[in-house]
Structures are given as C-alpha cells and as structure tokens.
N, C-alpha and C. Protein backbone atom coordinates (compact mmCIF):
# COMPACT_ATOMS: atom_id res chain seq x y z
N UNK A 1 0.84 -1.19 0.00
CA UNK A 1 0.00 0.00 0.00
C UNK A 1 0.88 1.24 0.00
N UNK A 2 0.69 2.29 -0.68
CA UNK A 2 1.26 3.35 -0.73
C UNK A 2 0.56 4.19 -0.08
N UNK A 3 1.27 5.00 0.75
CA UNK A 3 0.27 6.11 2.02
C UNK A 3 -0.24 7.04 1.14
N UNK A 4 -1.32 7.58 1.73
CA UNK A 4 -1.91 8.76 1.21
C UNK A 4 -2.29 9.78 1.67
N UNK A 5 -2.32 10.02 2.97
CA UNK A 5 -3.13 10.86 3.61
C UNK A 5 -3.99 11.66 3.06
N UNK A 6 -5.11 11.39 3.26
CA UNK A 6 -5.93 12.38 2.77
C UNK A 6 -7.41 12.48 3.98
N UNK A 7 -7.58 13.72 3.88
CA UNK A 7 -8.62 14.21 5.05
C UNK A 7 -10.12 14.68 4.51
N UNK A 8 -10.81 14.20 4.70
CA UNK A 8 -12.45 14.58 4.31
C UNK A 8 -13.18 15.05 5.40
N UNK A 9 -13.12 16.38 5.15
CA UNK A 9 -13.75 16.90 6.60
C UNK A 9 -15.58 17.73 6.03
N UNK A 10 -16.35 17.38 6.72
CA UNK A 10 -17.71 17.29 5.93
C UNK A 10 -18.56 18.12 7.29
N UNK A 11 -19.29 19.08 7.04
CA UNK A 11 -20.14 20.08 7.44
C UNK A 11 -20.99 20.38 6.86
N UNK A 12 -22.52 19.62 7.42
CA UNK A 12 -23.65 19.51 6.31
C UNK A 12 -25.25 19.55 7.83
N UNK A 13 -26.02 20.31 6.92
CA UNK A 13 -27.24 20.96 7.49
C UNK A 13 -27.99 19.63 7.37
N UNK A 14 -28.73 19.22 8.15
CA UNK A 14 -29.51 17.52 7.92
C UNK A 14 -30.76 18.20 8.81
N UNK A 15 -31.68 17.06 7.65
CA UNK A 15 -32.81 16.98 8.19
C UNK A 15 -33.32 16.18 9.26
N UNK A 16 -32.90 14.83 9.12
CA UNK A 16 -33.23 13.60 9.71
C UNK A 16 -31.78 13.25 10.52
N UNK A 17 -31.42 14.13 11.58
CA UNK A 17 -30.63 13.65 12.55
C UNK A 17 -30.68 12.45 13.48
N UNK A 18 -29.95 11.88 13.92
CA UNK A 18 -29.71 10.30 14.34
C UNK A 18 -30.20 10.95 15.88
N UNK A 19 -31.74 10.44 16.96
CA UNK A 19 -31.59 10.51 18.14
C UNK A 19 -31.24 9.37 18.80
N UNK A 20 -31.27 9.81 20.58
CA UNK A 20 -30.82 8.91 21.06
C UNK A 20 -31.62 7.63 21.33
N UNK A 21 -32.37 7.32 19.92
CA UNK A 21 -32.82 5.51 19.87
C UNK A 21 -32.02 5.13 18.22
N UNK A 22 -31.31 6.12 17.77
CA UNK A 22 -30.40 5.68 17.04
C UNK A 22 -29.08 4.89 17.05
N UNK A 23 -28.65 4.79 17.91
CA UNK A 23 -27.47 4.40 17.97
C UNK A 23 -26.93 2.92 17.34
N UNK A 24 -28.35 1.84 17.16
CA UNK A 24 -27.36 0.82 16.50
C UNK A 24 -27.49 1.25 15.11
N UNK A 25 -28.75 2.21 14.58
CA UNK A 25 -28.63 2.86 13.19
C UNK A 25 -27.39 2.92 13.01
N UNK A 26 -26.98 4.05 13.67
CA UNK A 26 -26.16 4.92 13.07
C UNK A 26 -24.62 3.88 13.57
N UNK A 27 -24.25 3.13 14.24
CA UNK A 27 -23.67 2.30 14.04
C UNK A 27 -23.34 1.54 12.88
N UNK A 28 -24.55 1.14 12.81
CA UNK A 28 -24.42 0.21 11.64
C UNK A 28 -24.31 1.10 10.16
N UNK A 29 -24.98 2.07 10.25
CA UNK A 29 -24.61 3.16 8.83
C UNK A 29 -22.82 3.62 9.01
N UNK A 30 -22.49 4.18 9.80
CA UNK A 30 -20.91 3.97 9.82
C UNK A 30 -20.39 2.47 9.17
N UNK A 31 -20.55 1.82 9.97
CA UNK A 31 -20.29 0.02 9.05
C UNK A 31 -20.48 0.07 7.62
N UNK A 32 -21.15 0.85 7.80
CA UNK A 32 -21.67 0.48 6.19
C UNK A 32 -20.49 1.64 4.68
N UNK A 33 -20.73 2.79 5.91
CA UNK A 33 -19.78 3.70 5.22
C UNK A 33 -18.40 3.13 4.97
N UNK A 34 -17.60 2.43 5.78
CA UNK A 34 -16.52 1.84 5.89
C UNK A 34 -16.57 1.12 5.00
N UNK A 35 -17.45 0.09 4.93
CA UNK A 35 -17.46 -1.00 3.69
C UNK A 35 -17.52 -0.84 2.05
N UNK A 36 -18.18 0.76 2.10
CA UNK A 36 -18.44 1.48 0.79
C UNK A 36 -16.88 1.98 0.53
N UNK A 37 -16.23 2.60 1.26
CA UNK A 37 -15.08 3.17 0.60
C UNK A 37 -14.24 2.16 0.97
N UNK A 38 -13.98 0.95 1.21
CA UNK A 38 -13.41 -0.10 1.14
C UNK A 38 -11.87 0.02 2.21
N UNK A 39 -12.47 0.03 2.90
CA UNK A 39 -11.74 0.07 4.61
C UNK A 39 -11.88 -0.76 5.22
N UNK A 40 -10.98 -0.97 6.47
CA UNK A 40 -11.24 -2.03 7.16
C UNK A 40 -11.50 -1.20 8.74
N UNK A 41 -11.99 -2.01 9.90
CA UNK A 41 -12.06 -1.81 11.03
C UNK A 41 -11.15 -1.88 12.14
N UNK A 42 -10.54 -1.64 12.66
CA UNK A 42 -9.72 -2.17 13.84
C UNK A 42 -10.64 -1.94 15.21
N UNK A 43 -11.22 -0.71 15.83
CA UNK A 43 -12.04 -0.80 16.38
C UNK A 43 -13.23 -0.01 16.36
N UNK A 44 -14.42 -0.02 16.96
CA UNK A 44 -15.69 0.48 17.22
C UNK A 44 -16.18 0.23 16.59
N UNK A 45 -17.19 0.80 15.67
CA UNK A 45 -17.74 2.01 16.14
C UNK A 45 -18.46 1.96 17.29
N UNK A 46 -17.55 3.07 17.71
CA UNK A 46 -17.91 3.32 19.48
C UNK A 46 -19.28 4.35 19.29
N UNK A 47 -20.00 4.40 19.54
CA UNK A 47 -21.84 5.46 19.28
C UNK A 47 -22.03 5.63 20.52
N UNK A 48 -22.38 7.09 21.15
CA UNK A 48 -23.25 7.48 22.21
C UNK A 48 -24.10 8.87 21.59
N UNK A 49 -25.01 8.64 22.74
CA UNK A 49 -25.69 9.89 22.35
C UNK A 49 -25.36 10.96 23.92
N UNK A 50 -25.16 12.11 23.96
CA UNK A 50 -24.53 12.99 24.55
C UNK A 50 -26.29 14.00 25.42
N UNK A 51 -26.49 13.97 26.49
CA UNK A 51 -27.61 14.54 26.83
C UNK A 51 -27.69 16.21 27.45
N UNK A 52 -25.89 15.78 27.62
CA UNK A 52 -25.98 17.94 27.82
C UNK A 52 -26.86 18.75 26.91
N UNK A 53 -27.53 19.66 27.75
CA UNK A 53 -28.50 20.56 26.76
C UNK A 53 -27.14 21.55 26.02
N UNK A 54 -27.87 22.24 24.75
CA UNK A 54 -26.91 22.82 24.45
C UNK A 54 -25.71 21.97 23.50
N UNK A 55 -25.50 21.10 23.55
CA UNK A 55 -24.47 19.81 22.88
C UNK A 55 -25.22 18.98 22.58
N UNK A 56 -26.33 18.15 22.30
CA UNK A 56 -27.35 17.23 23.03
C UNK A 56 -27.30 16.67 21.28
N UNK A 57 -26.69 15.39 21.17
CA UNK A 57 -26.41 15.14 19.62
C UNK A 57 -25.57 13.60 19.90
N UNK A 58 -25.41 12.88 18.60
CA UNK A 58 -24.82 11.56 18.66
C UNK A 58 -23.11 11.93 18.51
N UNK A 59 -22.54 10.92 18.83
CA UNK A 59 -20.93 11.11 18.40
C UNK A 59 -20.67 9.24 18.59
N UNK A 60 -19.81 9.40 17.30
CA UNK A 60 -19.26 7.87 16.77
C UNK A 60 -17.91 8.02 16.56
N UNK A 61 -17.40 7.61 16.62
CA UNK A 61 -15.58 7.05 16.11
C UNK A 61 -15.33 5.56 16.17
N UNK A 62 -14.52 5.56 14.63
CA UNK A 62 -14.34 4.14 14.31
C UNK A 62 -12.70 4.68 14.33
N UNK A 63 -12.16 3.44 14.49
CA UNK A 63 -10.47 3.16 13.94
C UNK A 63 -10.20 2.57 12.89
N UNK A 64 -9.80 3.07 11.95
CA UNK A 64 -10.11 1.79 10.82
C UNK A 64 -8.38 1.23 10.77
N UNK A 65 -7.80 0.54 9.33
CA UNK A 65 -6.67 -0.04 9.35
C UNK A 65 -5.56 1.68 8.82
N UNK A 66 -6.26 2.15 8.62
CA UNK A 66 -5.37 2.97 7.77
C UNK A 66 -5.61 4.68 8.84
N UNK A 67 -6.74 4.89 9.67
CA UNK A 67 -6.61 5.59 10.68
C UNK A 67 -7.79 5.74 11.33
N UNK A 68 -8.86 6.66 10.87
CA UNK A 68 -10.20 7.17 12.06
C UNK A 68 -11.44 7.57 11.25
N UNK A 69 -12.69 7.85 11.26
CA UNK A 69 -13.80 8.14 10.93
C UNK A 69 -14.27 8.69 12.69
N UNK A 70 -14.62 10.14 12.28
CA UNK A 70 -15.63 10.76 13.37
C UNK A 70 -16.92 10.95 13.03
N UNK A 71 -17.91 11.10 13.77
CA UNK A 71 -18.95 12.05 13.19
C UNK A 71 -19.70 12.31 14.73
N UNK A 72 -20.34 13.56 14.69
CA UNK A 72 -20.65 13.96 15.22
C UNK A 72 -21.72 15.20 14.98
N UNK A 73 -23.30 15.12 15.64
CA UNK A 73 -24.60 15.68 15.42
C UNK A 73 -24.81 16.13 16.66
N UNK A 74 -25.81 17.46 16.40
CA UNK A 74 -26.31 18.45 17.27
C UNK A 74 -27.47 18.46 16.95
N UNK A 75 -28.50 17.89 17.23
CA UNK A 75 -30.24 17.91 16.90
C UNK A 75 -31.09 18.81 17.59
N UNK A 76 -30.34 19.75 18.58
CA UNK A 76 -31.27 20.53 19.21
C UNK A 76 -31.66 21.73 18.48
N UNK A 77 -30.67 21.97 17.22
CA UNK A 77 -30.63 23.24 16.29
C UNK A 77 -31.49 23.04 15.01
N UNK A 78 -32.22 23.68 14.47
CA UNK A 78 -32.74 23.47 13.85
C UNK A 78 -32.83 24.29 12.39
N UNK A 79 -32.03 23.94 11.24
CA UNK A 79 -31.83 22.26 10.48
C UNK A 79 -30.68 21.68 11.61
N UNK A 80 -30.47 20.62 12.09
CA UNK A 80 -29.94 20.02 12.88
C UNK A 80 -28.42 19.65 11.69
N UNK A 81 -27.14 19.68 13.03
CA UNK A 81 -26.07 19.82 12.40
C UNK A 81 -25.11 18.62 12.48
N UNK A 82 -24.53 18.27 11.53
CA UNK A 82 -23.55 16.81 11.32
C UNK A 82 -22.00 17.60 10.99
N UNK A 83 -21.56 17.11 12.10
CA UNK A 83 -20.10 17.30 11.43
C UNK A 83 -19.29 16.08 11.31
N UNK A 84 -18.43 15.99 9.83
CA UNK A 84 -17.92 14.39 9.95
C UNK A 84 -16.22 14.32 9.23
N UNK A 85 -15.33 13.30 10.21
CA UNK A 85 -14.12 13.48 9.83
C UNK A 85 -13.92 12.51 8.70
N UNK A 86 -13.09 11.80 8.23
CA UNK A 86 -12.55 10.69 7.15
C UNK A 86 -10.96 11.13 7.24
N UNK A 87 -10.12 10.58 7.73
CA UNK A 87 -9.15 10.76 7.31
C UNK A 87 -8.47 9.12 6.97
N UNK A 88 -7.50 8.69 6.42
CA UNK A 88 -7.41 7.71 5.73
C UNK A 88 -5.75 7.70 5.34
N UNK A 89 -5.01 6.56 5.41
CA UNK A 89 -3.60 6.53 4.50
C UNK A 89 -3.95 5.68 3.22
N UNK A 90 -5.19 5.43 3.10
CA UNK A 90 -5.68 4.58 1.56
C UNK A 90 -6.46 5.67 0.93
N UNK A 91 -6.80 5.81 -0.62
CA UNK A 91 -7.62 6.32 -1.08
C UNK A 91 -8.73 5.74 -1.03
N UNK A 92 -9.27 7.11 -1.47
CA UNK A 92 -11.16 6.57 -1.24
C UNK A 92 -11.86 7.63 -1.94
N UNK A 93 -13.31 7.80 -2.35
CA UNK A 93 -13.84 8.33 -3.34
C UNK A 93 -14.75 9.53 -2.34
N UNK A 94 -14.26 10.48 -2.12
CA UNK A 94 -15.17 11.58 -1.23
C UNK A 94 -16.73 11.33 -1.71
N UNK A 95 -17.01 11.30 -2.57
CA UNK A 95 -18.46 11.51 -3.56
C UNK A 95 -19.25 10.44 -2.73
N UNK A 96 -18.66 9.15 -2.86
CA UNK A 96 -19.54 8.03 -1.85
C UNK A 96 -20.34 8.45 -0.64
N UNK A 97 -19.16 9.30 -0.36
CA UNK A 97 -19.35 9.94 1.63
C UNK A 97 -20.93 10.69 1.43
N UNK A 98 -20.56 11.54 0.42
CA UNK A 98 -21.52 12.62 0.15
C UNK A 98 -22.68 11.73 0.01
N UNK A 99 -22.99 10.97 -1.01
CA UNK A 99 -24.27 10.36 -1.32
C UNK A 99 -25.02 9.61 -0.11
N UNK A 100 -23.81 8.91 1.00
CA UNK A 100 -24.42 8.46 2.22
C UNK A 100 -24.97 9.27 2.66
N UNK A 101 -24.01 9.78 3.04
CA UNK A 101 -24.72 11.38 4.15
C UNK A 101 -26.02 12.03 3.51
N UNK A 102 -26.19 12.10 2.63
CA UNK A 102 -27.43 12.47 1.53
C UNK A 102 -28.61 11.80 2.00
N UNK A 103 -28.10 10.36 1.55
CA UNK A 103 -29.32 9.71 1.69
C UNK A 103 -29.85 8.85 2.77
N UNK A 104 -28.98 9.04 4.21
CA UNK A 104 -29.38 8.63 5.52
C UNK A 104 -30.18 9.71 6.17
N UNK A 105 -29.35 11.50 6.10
CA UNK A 105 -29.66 12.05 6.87
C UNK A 105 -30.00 12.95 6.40
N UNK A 106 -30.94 13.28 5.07
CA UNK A 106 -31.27 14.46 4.24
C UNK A 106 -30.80 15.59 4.09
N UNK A 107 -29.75 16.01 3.54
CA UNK A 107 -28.84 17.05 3.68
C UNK A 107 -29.31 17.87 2.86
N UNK A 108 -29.68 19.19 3.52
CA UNK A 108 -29.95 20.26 3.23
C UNK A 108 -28.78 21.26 2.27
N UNK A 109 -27.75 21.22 3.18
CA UNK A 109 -26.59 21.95 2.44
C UNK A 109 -25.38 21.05 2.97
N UNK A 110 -24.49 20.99 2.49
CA UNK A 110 -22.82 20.25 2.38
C UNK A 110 -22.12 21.17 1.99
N UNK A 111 -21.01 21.45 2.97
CA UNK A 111 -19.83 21.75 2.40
C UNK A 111 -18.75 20.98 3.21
N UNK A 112 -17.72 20.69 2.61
CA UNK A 112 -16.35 20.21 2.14
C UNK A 112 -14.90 20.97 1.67
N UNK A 113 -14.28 19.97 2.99
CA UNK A 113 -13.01 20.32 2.26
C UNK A 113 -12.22 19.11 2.53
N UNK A 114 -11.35 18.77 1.25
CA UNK A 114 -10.98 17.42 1.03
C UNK A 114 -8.81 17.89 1.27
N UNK A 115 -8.97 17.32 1.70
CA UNK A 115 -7.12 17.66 2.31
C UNK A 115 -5.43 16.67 1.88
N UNK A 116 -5.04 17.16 1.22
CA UNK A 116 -3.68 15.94 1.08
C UNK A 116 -2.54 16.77 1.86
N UNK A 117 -2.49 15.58 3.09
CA UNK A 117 -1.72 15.92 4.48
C UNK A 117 -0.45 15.28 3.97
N UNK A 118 -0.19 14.83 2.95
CA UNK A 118 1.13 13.91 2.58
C UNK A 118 2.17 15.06 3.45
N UNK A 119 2.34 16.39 2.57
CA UNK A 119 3.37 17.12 2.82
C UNK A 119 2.93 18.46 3.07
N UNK A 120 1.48 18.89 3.81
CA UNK A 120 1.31 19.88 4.37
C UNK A 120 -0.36 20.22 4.28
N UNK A 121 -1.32 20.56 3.74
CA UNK A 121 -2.64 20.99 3.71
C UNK A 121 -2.79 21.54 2.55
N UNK A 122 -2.39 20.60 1.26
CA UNK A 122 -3.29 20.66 -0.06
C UNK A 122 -4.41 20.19 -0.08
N UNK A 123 -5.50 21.69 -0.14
CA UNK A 123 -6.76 21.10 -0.77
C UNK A 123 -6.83 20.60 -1.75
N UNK A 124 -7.83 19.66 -2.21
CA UNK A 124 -7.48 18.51 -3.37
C UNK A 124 -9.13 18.89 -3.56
N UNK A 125 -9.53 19.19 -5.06
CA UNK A 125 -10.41 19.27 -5.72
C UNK A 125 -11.01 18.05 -6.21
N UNK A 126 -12.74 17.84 -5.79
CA UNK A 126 -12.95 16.63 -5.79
C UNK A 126 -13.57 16.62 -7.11
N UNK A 127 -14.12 17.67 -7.86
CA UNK A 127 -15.32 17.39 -8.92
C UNK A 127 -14.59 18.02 -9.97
C-alpha cells in the first residue's frame, strides 16, 4: 500500500438527525460507510448519544486499518447539524461519503473540504 493521507472533513445541514434511539442505526450506517469506501475496522464504532443541553447530539468514532472516521450531530438546532471526519492513508472516493450522508440524513446543504496531508494541507479538488 502506498500512504496517502488524505482528510475529508464534511459540514452539512440535515434533516433527519440520528436521536438517542439511534445508535445501532447509526452504528451500523458507519459500518456500512466503511465498507463502501473499502476500509477495514480495527475498532468500534464506538456510538453514544450525549444529553448535555446545548451539545445534546450523537458522536461515533471508528479506527479503521489505515486511521479514524468521526462524526458527530447536534439535533437541538434546527436544520440540525452533522459534522464528519474521514481521514485515511488509503484512497477513497469523497463523492460516496456525500451520497451516504445524503441519503441517511437528508442534507440540506454540504460543504467540504478534502485535504492531502502527505506534505502539508493541499486542498485537493474533488469534482
């Protein structure tokens, strides 16, 4: 395998935020994300849902073989907010990410920024 670093950092307005009777959902939709961009697991996905008012939203982290997947939701705001990491030493197809996130959690608006950490913080143009 040749390293890659590359970082997918994703900030998107959702309709259908994950509550706290989500958690093997959204478990298992992480699983699933992993399996789409063709990753492996080492551990979690670890899922809680967080009940501080004010913060009151899910948070997941996986380990995969090559490094981490975050994500993390705020449902008390309304369009309710997803923020989500990908970083990776394998390539992988940002666009996949997008269409999940699309079509689990109805995304209102997305924005992105896609990162090659090889040798400092090149944004890397996905489309």
């Amino acid at each position: 395998m040749t390293v890659k670093h590359k970082h997918l950092i994703i900030r998107a307005n959702i309709k259908k935020p994950p509550t706290n009777k989500d958690i093997n959902t959204l478990t298992d939709w992480i699983r699933q994300l992993i399996k789409k961009i063709d990753m492996k697991i080492l551990g979690g996905p670890y899922t809680t849902y967080c009940e501080i008012k004010g913060n009151k939203g899910m948070t997941s982290v996986t380990i995969i073989e090559t490094s981490h997947i975050a994500l993390h939701t705020w449902d008390e705001i309304n369009p309710a907010l997803l923020q989500l990491d990908v970083y990776s030493c394998a390539d992988f197809d940002p666009k996949i990410i997008f269409e999940l996130v699309n079509k689990e959690f109805e995304a209102i608006k997305i924005e992105q920024k896609f990162i090659d950490r090889e040798k400092g913080l090149e944004e890397v143009k996905i489309y």
